[in-house]
C-alpha atoms as a PDB file:
ATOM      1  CA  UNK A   1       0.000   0.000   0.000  1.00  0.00           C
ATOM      2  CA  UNK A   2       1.269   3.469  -1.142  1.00  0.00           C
ATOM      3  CA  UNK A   3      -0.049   5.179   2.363  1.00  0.00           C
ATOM      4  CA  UNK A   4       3.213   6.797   4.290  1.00  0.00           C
ATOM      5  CA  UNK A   5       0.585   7.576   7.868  1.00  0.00           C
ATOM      6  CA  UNK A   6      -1.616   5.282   9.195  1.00  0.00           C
ATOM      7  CA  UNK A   7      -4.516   6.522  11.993  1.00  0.00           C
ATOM      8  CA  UNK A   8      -5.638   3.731  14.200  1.00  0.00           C
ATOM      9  CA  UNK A   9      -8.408   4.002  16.326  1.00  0.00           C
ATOM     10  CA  UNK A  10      -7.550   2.472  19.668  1.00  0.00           C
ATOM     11  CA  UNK A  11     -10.849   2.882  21.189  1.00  0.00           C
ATOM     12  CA  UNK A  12     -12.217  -0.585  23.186  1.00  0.00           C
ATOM     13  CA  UNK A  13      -8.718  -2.094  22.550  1.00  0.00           C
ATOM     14  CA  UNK A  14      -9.585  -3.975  19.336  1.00  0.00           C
ATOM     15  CA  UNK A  15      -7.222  -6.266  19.185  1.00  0.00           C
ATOM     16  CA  UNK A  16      -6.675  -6.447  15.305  1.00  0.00           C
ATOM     17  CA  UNK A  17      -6.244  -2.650  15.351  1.00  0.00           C
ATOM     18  CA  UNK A  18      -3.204  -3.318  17.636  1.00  0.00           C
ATOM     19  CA  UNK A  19      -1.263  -6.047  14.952  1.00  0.00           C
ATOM     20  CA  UNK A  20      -2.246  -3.849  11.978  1.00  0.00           C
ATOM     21  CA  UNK A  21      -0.051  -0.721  14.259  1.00  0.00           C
ATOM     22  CA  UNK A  22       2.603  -3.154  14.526  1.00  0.00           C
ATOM     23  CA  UNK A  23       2.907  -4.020  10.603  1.00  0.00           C
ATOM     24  CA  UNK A  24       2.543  -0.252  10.089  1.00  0.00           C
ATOM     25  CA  UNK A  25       5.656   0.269  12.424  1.00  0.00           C
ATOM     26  CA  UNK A  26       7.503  -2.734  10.847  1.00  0.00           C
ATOM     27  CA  UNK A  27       6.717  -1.121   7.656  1.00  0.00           C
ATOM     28  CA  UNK A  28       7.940   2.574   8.344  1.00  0.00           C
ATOM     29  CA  UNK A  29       4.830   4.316   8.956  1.00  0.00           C
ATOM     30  CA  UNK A  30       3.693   6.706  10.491  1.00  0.00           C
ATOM     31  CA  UNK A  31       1.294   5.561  12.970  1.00  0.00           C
ATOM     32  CA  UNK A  32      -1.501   8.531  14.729  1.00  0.00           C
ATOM     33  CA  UNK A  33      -2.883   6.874  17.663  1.00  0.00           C
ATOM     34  CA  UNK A  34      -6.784   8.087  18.482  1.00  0.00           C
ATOM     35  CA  UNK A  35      -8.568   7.156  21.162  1.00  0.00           C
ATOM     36  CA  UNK A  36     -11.565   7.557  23.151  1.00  0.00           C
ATOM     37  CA  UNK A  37     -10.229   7.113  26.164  1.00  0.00           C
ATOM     38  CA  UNK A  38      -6.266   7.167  27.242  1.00  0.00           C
ATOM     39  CA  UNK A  39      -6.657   4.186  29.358  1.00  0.00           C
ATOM     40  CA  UNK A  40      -7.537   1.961  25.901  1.00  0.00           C
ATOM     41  CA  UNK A  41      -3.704   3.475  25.010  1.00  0.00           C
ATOM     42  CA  UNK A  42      -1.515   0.302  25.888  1.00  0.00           C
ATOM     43  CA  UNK A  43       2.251   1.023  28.110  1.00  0.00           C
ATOM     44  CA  UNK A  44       4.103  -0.113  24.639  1.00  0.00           C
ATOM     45  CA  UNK A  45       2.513   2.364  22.905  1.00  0.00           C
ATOM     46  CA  UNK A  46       2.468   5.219  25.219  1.00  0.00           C
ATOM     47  CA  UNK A  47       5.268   7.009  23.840  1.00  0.00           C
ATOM     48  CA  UNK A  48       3.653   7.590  20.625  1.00  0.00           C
ATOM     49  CA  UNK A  49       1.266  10.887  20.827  1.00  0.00           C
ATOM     50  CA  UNK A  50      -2.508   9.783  20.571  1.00  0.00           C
ATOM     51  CA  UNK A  51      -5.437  11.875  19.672  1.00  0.00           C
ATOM     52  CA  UNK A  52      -8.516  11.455  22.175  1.00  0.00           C
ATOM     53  CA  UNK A  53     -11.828  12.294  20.932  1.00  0.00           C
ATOM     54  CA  UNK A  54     -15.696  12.346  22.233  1.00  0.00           C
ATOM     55  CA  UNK A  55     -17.815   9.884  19.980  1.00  0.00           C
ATOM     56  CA  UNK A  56     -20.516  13.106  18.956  1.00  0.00           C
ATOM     57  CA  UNK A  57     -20.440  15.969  16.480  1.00  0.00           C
ATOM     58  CA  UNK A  58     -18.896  18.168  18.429  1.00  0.00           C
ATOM     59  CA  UNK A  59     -15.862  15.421  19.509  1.00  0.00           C
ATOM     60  CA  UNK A  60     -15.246  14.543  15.481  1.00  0.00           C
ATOM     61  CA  UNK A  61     -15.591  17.560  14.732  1.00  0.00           C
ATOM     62  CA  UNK A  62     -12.321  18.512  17.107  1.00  0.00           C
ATOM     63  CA  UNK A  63     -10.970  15.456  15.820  1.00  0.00           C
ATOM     64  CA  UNK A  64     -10.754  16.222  11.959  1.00  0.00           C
ATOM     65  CA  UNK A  65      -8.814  19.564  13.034  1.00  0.00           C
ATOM     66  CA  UNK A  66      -6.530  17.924  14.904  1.00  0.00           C
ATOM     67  CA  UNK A  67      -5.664  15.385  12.599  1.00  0.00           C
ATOM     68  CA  UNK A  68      -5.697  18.144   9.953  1.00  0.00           C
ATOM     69  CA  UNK A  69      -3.273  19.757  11.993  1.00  0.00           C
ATOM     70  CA  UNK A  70      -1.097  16.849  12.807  1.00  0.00           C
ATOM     71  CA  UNK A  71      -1.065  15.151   9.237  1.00  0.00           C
ATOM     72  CA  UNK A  72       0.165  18.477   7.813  1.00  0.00           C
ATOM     73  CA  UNK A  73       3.015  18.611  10.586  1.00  0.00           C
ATOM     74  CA  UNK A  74       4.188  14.895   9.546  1.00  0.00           C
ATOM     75  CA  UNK A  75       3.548  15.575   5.729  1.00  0.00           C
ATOM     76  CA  UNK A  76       5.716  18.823   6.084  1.00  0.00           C
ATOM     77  CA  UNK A  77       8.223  16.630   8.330  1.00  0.00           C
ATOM     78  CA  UNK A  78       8.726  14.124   5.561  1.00  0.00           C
ATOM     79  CA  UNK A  79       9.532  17.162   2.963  1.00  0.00           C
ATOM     80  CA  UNK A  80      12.316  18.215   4.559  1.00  0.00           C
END
């Protein structure tokens, strides 16, 4: 797959969403982290920066600017 970032959604601790983060990191990817709740965050992957989020309008709406915001910081990252 051509995709350099990959956002996983760590909310309820789905346990497929965890492997598919660990072939994005064997890969070389980019990985944003978003959650729900910081507690679904696991210790191994506390050092990466995760996005938390309220499950209404208002809470994605946040969300999409923050990830707006965050995918242009790695996309500018990877220019220079």
């Amino acid at each position: 797959d051509g995709s350099r970032i990959v956002i996983a959604d760590c909310s309820h601790r789905n346990t497929n969403v965890f492997y598919e983060i660990g072939i994005a990191h064997a890969l070389g990817k980019e990985v944003i982290p978003i959650t729900q709740s910081k507690d679904d965050i696991p210790f191994d992957l506390g050092h990466l920066r995760h996005l938390r989020y309220h499950n209404n309008d208002e809470g994605r709406q946040q969300l999409a600017a923050k990830l707006y915001n965050c995918l242009q910081s790695l996309v500018n990252r990877q220019k220079g």
